[in-house]
C-alpha atoms as a PDB file:
ATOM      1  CA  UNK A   1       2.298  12.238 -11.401  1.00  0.00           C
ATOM      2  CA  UNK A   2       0.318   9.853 -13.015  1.00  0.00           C
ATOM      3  CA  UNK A   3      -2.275   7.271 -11.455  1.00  0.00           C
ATOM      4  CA  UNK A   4      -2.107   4.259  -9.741  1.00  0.00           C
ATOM      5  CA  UNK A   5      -3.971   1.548 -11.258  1.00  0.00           C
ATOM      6  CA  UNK A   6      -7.736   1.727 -10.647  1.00  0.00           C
ATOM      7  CA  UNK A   7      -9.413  -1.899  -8.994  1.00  0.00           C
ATOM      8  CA  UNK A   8      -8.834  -3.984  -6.412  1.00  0.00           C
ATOM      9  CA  UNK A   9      -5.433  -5.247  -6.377  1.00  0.00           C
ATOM     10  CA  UNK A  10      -5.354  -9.042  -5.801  1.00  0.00           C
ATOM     11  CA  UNK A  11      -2.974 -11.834  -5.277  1.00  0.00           C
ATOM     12  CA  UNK A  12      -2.912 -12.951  -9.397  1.00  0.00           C
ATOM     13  CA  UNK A  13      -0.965 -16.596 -10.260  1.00  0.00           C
ATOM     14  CA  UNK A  14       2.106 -17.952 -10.362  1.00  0.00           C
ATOM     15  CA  UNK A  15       4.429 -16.234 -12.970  1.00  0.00           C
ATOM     16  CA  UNK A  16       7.056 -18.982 -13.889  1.00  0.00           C
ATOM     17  CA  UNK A  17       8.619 -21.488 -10.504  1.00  0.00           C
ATOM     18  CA  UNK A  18       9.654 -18.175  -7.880  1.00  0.00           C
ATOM     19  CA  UNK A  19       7.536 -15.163  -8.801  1.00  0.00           C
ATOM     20  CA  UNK A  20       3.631 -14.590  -8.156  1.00  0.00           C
ATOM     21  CA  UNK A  21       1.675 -12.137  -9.673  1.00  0.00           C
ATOM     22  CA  UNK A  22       0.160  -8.580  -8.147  1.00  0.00           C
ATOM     23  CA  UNK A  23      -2.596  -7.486 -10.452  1.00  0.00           C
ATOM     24  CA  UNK A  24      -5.412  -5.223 -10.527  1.00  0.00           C
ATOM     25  CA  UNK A  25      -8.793  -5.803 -12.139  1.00  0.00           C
ATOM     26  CA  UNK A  26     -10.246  -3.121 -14.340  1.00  0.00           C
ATOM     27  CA  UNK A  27     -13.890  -3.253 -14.454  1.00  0.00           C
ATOM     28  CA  UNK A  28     -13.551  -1.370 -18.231  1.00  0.00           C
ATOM     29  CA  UNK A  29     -10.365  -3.220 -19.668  1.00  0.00           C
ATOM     30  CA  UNK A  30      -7.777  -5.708 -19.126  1.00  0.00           C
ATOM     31  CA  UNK A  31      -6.176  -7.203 -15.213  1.00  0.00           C
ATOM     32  CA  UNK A  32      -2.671  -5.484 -15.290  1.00  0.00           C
ATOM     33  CA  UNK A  33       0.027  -6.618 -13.541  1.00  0.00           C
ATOM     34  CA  UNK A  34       1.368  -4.528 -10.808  1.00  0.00           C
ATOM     35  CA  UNK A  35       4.206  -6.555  -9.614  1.00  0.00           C
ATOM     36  CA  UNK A  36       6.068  -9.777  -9.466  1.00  0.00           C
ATOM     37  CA  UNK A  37       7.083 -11.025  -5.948  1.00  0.00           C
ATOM     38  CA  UNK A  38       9.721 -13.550  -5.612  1.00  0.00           C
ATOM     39  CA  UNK A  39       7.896 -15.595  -3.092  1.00  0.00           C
ATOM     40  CA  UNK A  40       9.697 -19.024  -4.010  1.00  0.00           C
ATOM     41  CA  UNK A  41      13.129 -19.922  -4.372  1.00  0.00           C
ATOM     42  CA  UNK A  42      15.135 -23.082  -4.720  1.00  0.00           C
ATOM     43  CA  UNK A  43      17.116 -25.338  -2.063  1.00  0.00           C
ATOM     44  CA  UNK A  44      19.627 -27.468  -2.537  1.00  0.00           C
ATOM     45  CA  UNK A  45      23.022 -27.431  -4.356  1.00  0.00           C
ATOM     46  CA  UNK A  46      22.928 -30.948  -6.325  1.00  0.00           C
ATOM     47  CA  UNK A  47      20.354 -31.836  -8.412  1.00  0.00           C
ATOM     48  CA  UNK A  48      18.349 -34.560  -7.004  1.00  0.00           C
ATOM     49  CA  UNK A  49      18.289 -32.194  -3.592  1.00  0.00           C
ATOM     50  CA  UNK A  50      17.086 -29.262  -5.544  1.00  0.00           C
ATOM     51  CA  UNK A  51      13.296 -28.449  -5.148  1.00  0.00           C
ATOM     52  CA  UNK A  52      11.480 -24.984  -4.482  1.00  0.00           C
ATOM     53  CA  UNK A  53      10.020 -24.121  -1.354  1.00  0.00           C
ATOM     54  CA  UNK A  54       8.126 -21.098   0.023  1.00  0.00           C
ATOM     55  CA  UNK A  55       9.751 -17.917   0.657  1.00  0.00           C
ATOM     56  CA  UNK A  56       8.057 -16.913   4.056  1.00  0.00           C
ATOM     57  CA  UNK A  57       9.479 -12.609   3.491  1.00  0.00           C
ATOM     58  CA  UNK A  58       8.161 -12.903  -0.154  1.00  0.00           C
ATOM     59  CA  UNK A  59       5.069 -14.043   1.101  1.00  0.00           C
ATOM     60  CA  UNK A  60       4.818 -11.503   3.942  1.00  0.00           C
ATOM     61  CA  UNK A  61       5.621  -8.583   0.559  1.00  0.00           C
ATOM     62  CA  UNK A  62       3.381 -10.072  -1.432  1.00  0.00           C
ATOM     63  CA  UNK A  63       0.181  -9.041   1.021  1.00  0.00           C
ATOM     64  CA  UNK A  64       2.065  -5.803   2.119  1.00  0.00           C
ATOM     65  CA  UNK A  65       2.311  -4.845  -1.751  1.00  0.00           C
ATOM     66  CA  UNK A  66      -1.765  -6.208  -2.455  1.00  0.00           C
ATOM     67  CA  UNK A  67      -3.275  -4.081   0.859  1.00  0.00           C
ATOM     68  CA  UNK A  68      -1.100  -1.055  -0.462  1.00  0.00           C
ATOM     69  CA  UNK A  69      -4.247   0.796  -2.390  1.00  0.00           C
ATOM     70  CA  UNK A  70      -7.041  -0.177   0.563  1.00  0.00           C
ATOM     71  CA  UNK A  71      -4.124   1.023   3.305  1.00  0.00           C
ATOM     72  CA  UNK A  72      -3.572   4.709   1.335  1.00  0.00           C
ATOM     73  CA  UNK A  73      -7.618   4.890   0.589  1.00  0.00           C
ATOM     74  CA  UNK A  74      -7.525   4.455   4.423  1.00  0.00           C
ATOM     75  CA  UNK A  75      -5.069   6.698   5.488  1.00  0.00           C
ATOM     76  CA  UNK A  76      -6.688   9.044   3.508  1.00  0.00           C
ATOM     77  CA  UNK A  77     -10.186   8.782   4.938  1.00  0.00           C
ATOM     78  CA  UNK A  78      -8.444   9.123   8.500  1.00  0.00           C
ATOM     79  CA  UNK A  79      -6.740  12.486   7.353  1.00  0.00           C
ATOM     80  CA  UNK A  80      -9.878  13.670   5.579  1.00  0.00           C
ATOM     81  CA  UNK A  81     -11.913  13.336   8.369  1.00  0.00           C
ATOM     82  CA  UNK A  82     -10.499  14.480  11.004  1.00  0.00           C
ATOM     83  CA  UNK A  83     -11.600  17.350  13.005  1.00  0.00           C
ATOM     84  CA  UNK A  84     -10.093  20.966  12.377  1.00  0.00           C
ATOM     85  CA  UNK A  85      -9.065  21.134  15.863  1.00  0.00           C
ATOM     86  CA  UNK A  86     -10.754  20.270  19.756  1.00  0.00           C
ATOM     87  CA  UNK A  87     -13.587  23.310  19.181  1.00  0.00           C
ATOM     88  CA  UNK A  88     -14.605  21.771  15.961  1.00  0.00           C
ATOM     89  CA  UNK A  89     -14.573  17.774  17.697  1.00  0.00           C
ATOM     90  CA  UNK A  90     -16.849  19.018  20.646  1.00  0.00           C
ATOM     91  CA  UNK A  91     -19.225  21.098  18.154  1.00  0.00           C
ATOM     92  CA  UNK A  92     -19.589  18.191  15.322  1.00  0.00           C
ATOM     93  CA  UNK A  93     -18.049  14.969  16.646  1.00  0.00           C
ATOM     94  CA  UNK A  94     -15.024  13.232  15.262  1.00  0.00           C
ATOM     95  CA  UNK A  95     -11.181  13.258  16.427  1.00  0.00           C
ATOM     96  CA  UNK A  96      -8.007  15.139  16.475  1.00  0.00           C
ATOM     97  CA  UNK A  97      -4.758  13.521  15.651  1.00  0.00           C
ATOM     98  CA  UNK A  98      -2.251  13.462  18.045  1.00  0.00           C
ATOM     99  CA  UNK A  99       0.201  15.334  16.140  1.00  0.00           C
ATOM    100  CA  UNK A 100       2.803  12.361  16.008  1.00  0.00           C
ATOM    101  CA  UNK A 101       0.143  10.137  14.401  1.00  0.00           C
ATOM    102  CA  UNK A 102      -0.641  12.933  12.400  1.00  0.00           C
ATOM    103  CA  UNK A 103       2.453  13.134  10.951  1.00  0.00           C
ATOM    104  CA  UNK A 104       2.864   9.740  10.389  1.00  0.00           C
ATOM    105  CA  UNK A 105       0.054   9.732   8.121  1.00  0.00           C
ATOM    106  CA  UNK A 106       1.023  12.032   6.100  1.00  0.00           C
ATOM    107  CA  UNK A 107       4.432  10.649   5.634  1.00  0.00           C
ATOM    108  CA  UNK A 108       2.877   7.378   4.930  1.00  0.00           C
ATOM    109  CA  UNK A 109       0.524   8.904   1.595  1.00  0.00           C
ATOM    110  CA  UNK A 110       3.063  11.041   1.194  1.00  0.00           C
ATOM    111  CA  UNK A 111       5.251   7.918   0.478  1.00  0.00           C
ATOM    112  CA  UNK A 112       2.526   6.330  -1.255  1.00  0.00           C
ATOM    113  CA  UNK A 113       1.497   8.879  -3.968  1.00  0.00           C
ATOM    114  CA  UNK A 114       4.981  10.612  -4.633  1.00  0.00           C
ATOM    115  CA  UNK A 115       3.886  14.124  -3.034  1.00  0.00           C
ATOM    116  CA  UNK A 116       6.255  15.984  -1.536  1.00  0.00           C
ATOM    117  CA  UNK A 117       5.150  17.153   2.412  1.00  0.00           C
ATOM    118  CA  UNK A 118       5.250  20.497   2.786  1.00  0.00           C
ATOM    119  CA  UNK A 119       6.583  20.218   6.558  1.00  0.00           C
ATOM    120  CA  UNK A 120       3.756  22.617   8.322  1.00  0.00           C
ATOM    121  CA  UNK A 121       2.025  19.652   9.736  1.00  0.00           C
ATOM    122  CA  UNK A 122      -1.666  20.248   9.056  1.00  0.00           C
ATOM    123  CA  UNK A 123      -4.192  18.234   6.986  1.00  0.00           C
ATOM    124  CA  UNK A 124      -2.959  20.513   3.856  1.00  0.00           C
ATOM    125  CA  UNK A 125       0.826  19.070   4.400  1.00  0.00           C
ATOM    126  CA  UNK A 126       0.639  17.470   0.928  1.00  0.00           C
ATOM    127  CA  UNK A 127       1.482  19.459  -2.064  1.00  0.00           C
ATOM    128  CA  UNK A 128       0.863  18.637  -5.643  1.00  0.00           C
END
């Protein structure tokens, strides 16, 4: 599977009167664009009543879609570092997943990166 885009993704501009930009900033090359939200649209059936307003579920995508990469980077750190079991938390510290949040995790960057869960559960549940 190939990678996401590298950089923070941002909120970019406005891309024409009902669309705004998702892009991600390359330190080494140029801002791609991840995605277009429709986050406008336009009211009114006549002309003089037509105008464009502010699509409140666009908007509410539109920082869903930009927090995607911090949200799976974080996902991932919770998974990564999290204790092999109780033994292991009371000999070096951290925490144990409840195995319901566990599994949510996992479905979650599983989701996210296009793996396939392997349905056993444990912090190897993703395969390639």
């Amino acid at each position: 599977m190939a990678e996401h885009a590298k950089g923070p993704w941002e909120i970019g501009s406005m891309y024409g009167a009902y669309k705004t930009e998702i892009v991600a900033r390359q330190e080494d090359g140029p801002t791609k664009v991840i995605a277009l939200v429709t986050t406008h649209k336009q009211e009114g059936v006549l002309r003089d009543e037509q105008r464009i307003v502010e699509c409140p579920e666009g908007i509410a995508n539109l920082h869903k879609i930009a927090a995607a990469q911090e949200m799976l980077e974080a996902l991932q750190c919770v998974l990564e570092n999290e204790a092999s079991d109780h033994k292991a938390q009371e000999e070096f510290g951290g925490y144990v997943l409840d195995d319901n949040v566990r599994r949510v995790v996992i479905t979650a960057i599983a989701k996210a990166t296009g793996a396939a869960p392997t349905g056993n559960g444990d912090r190897n549940e993703l395969a390639d």
